[in-house]
PDB file of N, CA and C in Angstrom:
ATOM      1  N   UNK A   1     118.560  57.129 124.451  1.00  0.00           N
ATOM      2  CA  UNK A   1     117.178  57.526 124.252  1.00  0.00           C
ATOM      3  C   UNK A   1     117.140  58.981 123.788  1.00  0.00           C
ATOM      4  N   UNK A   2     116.291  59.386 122.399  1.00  0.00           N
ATOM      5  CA  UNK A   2     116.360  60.644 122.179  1.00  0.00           C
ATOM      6  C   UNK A   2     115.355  61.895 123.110  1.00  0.00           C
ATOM      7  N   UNK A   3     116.252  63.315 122.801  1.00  0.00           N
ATOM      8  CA  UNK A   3     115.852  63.732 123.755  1.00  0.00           C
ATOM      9  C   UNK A   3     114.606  64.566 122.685  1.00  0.00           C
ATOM     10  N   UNK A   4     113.653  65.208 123.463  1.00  0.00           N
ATOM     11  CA  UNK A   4     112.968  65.939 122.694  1.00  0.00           C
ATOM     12  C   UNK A   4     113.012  67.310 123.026  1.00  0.00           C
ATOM     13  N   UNK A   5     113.306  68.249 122.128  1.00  0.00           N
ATOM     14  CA  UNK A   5     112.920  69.914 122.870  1.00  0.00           C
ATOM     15  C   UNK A   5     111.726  70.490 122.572  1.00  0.00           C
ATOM     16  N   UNK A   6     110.911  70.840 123.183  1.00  0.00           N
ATOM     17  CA  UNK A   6     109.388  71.008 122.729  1.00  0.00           C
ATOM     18  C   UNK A   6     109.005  72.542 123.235  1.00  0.00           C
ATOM     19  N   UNK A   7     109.081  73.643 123.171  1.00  0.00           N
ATOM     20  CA  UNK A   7     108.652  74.432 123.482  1.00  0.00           C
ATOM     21  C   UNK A   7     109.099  75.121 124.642  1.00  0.00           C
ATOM     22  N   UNK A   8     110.497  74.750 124.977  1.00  0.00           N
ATOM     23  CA  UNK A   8     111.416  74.737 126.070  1.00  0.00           C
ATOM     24  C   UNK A   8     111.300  73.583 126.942  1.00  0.00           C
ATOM     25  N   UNK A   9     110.429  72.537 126.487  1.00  0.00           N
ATOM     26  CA  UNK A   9     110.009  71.469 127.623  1.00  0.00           C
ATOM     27  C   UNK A   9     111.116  70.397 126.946  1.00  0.00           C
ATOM     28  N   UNK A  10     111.603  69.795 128.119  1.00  0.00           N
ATOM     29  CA  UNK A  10     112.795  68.374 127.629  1.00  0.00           C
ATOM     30  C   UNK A  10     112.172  67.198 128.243  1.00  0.00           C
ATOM     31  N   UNK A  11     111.401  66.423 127.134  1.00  0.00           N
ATOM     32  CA  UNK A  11     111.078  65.230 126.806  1.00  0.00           C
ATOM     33  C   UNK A  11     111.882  64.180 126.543  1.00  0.00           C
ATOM     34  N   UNK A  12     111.883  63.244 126.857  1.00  0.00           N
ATOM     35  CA  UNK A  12     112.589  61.790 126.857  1.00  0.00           C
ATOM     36  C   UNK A  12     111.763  60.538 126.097  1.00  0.00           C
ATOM     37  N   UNK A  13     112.084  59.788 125.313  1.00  0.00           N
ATOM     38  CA  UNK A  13     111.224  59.199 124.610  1.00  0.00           C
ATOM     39  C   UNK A  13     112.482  57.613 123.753  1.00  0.00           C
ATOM     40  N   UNK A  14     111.841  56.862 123.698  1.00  0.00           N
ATOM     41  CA  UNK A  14     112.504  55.602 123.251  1.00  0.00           C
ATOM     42  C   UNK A  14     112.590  55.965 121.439  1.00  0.00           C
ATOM     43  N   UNK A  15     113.802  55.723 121.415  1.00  0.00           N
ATOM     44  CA  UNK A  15     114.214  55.513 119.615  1.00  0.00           C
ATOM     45  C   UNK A  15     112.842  55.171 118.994  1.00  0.00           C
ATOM     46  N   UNK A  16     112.267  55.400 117.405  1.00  0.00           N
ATOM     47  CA  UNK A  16     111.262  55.318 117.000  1.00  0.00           C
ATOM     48  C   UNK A  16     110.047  55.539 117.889  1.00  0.00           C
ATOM     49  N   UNK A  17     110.301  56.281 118.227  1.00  0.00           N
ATOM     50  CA  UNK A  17     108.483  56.497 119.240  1.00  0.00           C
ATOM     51  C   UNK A  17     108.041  57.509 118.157  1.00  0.00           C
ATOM     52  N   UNK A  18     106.631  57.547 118.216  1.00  0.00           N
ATOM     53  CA  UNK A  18     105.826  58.425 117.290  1.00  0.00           C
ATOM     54  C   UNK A  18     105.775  59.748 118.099  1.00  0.00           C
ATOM     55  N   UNK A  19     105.845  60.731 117.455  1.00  0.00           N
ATOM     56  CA  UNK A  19     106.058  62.192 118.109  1.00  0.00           C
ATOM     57  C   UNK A  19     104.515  62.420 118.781  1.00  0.00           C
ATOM     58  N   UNK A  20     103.721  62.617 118.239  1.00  0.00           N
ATOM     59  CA  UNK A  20     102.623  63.293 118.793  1.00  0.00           C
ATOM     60  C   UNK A  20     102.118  61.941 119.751  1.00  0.00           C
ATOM     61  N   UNK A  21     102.007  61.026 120.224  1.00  0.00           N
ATOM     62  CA  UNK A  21     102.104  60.104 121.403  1.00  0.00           C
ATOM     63  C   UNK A  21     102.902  60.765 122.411  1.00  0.00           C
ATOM     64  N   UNK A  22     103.850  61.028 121.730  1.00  0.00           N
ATOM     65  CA  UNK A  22     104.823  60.993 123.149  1.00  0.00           C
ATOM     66  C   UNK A  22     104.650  62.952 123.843  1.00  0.00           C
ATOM     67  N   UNK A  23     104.617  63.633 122.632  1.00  0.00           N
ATOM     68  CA  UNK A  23     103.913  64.724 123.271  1.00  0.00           C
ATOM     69  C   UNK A  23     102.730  64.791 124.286  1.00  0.00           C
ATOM     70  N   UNK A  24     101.456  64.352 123.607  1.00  0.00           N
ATOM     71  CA  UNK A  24     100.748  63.598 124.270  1.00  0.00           C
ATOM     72  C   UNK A  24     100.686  62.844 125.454  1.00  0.00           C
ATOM     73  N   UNK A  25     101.506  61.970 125.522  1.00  0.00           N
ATOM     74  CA  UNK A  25     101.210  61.568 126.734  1.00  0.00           C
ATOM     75  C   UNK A  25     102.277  61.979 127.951  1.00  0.00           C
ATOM     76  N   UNK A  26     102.766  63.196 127.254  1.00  0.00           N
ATOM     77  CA  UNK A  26     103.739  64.552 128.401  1.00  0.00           C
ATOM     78  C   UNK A  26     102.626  65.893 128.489  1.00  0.00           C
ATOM     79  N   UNK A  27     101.463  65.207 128.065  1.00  0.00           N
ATOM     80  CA  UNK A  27     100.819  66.860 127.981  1.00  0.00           C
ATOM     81  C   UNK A  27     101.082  67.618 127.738  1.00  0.00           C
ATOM     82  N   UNK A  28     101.258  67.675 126.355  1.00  0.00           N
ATOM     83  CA  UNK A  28     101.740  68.745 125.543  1.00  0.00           C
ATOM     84  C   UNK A  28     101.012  68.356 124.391  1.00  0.00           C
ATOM     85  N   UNK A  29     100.984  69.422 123.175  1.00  0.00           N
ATOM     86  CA  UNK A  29     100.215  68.998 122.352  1.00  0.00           C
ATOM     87  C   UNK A  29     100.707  69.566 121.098  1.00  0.00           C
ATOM     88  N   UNK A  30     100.672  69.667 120.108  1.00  0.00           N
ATOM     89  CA  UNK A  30     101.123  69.910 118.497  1.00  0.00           C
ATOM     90  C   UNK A  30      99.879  70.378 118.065  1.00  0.00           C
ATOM     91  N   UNK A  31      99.079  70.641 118.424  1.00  0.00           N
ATOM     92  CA  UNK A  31      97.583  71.290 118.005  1.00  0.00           C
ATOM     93  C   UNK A  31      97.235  72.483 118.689  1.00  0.00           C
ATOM     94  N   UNK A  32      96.903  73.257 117.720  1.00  0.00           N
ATOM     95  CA  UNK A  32      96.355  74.520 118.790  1.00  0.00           C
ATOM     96  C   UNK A  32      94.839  74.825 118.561  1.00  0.00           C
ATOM     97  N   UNK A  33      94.720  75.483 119.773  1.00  0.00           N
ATOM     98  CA  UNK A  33      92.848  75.748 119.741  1.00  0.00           C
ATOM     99  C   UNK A  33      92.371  74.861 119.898  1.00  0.00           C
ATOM    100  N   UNK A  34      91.246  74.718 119.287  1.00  0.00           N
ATOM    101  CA  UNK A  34      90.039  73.779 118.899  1.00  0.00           C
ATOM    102  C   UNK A  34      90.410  72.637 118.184  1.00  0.00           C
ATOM    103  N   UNK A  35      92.012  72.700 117.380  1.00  0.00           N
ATOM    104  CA  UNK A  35      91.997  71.372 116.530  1.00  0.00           C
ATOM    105  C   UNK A  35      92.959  70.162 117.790  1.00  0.00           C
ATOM    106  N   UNK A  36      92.703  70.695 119.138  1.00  0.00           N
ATOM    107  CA  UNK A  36      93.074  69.875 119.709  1.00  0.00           C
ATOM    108  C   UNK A  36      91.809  68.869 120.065  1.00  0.00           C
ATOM    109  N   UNK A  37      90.677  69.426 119.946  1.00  0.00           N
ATOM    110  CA  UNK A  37      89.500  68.615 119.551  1.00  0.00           C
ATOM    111  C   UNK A  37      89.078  68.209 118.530  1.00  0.00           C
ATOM    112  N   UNK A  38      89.162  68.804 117.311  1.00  0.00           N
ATOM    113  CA  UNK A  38      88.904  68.239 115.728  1.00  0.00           C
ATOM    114  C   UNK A  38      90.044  68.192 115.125  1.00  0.00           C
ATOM    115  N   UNK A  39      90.550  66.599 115.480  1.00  0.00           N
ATOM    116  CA  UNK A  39      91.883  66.751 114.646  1.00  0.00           C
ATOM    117  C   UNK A  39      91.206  64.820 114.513  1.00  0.00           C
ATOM    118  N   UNK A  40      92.214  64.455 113.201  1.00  0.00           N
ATOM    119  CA  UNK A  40      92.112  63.052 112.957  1.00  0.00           C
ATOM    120  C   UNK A  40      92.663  61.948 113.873  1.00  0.00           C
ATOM    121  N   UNK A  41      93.134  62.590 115.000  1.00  0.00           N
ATOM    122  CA  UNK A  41      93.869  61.619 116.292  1.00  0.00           C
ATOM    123  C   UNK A  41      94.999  60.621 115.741  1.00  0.00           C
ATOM    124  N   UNK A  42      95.909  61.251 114.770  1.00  0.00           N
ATOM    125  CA  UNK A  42      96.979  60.231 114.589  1.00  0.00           C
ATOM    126  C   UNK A  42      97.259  59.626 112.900  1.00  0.00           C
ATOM    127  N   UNK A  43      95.727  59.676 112.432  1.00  0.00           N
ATOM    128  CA  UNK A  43      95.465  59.443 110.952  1.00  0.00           C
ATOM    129  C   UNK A  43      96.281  60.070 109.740  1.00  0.00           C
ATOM    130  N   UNK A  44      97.268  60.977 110.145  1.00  0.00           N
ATOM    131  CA  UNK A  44      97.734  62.167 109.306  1.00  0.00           C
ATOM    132  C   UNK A  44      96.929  62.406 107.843  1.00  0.00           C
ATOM    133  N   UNK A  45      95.502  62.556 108.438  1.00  0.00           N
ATOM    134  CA  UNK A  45      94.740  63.100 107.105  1.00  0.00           C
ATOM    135  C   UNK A  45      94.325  64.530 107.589  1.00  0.00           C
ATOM    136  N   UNK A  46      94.336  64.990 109.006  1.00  0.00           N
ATOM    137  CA  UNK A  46      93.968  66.225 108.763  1.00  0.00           C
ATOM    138  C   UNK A  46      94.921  67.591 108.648  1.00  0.00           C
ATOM    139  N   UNK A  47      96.249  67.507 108.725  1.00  0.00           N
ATOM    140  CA  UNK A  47      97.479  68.480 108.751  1.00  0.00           C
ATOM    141  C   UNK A  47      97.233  69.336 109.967  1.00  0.00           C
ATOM    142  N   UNK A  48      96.787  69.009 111.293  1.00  0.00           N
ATOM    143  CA  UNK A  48      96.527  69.931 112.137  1.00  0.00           C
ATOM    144  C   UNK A  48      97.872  69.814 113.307  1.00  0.00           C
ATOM    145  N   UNK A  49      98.514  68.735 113.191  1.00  0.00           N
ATOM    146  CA  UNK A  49      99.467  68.627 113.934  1.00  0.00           C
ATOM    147  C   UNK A  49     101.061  68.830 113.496  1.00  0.00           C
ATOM    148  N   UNK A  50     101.124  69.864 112.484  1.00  0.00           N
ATOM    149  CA  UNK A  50     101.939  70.233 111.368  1.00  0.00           C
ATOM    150  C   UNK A  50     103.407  70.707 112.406  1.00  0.00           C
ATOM    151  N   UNK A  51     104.211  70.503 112.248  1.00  0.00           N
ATOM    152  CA  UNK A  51     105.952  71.254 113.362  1.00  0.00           C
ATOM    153  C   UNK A  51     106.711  71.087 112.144  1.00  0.00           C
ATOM    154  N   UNK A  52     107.610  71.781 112.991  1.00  0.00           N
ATOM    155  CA  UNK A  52     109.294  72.249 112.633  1.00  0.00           C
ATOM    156  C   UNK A  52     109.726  71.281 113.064  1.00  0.00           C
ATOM    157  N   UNK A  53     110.769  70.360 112.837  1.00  0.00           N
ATOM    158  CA  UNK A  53     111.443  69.211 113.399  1.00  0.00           C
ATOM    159  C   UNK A  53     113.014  70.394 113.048  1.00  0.00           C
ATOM    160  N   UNK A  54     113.853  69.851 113.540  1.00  0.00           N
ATOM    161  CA  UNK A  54     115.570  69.968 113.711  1.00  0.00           C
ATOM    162  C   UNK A  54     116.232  69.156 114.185  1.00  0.00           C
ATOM    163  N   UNK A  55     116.092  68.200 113.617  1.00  0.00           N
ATOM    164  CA  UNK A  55     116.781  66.622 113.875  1.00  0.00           C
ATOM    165  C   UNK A  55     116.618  65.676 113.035  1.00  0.00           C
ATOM    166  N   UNK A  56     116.739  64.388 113.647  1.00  0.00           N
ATOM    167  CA  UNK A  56     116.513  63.450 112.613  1.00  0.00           C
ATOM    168  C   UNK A  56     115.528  62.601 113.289  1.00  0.00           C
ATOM    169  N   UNK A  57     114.541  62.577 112.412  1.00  0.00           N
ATOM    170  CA  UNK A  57     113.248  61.743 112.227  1.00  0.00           C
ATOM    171  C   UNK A  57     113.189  61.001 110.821  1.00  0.00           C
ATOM    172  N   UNK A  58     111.828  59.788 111.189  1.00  0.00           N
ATOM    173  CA  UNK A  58     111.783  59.031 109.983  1.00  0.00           C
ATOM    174  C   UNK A  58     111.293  59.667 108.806  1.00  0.00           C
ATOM    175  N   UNK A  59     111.705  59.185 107.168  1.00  0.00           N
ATOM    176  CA  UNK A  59     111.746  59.866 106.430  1.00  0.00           C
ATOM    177  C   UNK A  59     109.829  60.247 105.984  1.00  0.00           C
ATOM    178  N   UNK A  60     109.869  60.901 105.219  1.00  0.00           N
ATOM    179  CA  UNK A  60     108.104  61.272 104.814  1.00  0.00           C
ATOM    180  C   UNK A  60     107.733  60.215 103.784  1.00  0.00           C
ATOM    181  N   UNK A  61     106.726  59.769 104.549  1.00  0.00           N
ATOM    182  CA  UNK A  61     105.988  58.638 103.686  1.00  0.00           C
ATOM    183  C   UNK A  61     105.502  59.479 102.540  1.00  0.00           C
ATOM    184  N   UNK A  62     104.464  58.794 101.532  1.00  0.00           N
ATOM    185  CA  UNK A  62     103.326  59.237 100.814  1.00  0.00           C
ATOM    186  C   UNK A  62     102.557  60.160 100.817  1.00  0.00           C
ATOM    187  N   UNK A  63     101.358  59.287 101.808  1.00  0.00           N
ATOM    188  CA  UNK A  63     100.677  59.875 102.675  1.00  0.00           C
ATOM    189  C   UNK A  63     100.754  61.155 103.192  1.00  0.00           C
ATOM    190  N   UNK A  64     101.725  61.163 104.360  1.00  0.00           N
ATOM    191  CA  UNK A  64     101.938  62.345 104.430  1.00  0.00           C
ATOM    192  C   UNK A  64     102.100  63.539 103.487  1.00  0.00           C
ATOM    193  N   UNK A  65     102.914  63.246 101.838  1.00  0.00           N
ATOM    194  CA  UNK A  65     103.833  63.974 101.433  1.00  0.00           C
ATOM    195  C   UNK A  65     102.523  64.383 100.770  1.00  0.00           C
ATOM    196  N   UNK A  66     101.709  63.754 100.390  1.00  0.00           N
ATOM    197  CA  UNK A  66     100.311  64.116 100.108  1.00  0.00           C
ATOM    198  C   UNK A  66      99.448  65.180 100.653  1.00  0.00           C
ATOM    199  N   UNK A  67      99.158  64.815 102.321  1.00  0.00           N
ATOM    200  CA  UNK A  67      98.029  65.895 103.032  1.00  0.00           C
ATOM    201  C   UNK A  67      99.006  67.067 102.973  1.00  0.00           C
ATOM    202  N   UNK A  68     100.404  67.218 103.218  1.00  0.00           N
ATOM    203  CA  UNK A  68     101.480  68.176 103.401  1.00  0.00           C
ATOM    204  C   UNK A  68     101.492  69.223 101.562  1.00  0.00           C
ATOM    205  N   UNK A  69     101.106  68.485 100.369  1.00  0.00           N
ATOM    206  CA  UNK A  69     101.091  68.736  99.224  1.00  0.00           C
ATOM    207  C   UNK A  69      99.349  69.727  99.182  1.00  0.00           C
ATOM    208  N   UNK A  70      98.499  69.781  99.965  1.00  0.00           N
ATOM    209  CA  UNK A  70      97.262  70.065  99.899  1.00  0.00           C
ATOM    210  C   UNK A  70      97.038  71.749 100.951  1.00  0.00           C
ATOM    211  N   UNK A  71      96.356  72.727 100.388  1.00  0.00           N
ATOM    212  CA  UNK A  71      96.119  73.477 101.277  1.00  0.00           C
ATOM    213  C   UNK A  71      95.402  73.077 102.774  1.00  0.00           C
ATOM    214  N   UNK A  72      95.889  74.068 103.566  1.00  0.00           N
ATOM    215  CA  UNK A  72      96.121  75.427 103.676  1.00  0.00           C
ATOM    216  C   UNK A  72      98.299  75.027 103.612  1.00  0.00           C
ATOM    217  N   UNK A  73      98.381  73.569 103.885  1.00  0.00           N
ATOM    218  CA  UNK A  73      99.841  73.471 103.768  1.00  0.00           C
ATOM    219  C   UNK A  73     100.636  73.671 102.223  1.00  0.00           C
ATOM    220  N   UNK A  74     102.056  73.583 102.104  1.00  0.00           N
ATOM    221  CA  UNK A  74     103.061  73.479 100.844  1.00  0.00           C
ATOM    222  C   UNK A  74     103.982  72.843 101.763  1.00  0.00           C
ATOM    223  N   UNK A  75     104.682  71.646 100.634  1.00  0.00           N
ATOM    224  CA  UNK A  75     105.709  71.031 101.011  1.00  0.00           C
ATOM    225  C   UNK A  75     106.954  71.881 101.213  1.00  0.00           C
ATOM    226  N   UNK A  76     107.082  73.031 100.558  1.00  0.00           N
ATOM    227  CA  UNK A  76     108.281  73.565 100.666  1.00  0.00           C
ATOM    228  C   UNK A  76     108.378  74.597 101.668  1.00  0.00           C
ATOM    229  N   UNK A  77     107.366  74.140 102.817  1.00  0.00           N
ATOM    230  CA  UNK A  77     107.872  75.373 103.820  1.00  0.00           C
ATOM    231  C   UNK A  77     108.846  74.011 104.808  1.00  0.00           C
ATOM    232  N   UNK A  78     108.615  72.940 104.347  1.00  0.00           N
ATOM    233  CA  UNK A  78     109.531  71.617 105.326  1.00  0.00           C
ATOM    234  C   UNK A  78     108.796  71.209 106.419  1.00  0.00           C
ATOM    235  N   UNK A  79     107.428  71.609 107.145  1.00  0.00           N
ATOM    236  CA  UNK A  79     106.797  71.123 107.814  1.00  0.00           C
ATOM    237  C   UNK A  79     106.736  69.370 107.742  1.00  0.00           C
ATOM    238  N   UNK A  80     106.544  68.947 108.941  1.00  0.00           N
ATOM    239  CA  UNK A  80     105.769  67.690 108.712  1.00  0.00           C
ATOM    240  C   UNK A  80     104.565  67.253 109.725  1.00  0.00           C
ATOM    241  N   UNK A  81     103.926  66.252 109.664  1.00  0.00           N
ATOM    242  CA  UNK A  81     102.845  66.152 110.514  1.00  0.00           C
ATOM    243  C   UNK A  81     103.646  65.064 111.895  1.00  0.00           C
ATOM    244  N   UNK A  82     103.401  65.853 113.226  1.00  0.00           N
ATOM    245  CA  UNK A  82     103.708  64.605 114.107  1.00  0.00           C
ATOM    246  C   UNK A  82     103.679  63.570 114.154  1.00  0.00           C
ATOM    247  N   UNK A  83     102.109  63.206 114.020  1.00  0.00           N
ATOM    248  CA  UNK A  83     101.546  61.826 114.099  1.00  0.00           C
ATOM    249  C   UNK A  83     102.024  60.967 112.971  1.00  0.00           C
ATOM    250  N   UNK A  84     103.042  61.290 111.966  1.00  0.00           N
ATOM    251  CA  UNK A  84     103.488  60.371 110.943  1.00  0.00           C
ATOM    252  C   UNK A  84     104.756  60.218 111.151  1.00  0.00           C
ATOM    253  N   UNK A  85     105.849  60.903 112.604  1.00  0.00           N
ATOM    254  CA  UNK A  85     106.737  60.661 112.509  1.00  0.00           C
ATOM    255  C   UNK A  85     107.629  60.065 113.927  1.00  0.00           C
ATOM    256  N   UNK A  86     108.586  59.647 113.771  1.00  0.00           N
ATOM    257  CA  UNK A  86     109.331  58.245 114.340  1.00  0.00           C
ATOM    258  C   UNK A  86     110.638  59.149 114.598  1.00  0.00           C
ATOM    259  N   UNK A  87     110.989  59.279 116.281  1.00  0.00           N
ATOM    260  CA  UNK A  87     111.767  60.257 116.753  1.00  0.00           C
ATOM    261  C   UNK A  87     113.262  58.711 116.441  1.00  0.00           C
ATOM    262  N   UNK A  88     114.043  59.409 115.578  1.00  0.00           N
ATOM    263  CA  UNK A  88     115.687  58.836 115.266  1.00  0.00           C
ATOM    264  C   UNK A  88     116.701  59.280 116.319  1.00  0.00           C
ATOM    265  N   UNK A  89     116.651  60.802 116.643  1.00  0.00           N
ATOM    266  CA  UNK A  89     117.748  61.100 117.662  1.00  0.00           C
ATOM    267  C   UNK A  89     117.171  62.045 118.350  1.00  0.00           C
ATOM    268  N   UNK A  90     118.159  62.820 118.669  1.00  0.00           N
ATOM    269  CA  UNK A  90     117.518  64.128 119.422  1.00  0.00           C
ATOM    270  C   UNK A  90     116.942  65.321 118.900  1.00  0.00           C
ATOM    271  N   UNK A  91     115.640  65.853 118.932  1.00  0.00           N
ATOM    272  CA  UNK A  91     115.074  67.138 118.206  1.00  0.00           C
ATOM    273  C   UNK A  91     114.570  68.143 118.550  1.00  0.00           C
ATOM    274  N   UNK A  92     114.477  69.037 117.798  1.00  0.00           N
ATOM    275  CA  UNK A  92     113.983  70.443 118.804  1.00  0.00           C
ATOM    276  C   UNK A  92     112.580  70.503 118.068  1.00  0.00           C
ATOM    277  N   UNK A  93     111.321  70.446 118.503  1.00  0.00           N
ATOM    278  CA  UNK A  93     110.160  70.638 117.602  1.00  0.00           C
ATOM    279  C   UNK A  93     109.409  71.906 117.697  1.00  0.00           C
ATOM    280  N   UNK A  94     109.131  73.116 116.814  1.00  0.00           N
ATOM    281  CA  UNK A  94     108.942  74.176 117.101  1.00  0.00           C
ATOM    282  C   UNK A  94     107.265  73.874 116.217  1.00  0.00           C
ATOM    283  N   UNK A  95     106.451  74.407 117.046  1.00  0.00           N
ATOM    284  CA  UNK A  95     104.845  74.569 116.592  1.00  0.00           C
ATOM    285  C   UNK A  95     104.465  75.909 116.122  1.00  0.00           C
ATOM    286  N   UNK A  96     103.667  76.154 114.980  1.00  0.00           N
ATOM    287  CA  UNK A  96     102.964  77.084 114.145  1.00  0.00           C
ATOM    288  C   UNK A  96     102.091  77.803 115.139  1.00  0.00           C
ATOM    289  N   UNK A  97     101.333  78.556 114.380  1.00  0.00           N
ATOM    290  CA  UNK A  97     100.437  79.299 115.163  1.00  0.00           C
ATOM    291  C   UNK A  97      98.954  79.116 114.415  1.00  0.00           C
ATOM    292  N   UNK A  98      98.717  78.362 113.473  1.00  0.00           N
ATOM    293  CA  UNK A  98      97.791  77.932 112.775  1.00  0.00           C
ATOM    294  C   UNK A  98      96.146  77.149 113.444  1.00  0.00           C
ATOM    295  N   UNK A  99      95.181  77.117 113.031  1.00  0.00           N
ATOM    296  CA  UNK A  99      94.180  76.890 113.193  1.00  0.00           C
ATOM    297  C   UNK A  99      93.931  76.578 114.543  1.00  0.00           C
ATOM    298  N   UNK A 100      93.273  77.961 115.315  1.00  0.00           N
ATOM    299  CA  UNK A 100      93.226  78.155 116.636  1.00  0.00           C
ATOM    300  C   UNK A 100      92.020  78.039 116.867  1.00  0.00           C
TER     301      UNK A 100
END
């Protein structure tokens, strides 16, 4: 079972589990401020749940590569959105400081 590193917190989570669920339901969150209230809950249309991954997760859909292609984000800083991704092994997920 992969492990998760979250902010110094060590999370445990079943192969393919969706990241921001499983944050979530460790109380923890990938959103800061207020977009832990105005966020799309999972939809990856609003980029509010944007991390650093350092591991291996599932690859970037479309979709994603899309809202991630749109301001205030760029694909080439390597971000991805939680809620679009599927924990493969063990990862360290580091969170922004963005829309508080």
């Amino acid at each position: 079972m992969p492990i998760i590193d979250f902010e110094g917190n060590v999370l445990i989570c079943k192969k393919g589990a969706n990241l921001r669920q499983v944050l979530l339901e460790n109380e923890k969150s990938p959103h800061n401020g207020n977009s832990r209230l105005l966020n799309c809950f999972g939809l990856g249309t609003c980029g509010t749940c944007a991390v650093q991954i350092i591991g291996s997760v599932s690859k970037m859909e479309a979709s994603e590569k899309i809202r991630l292609s749109l301001p205030p984000h760029n694909l080439e800083t390597g971000l991805r959105l939680s809620c679009q991704i599927k924990v493969l092994s063990d990862i360290t997920v580091k969170k922004g400081s963005g829309f508080s």
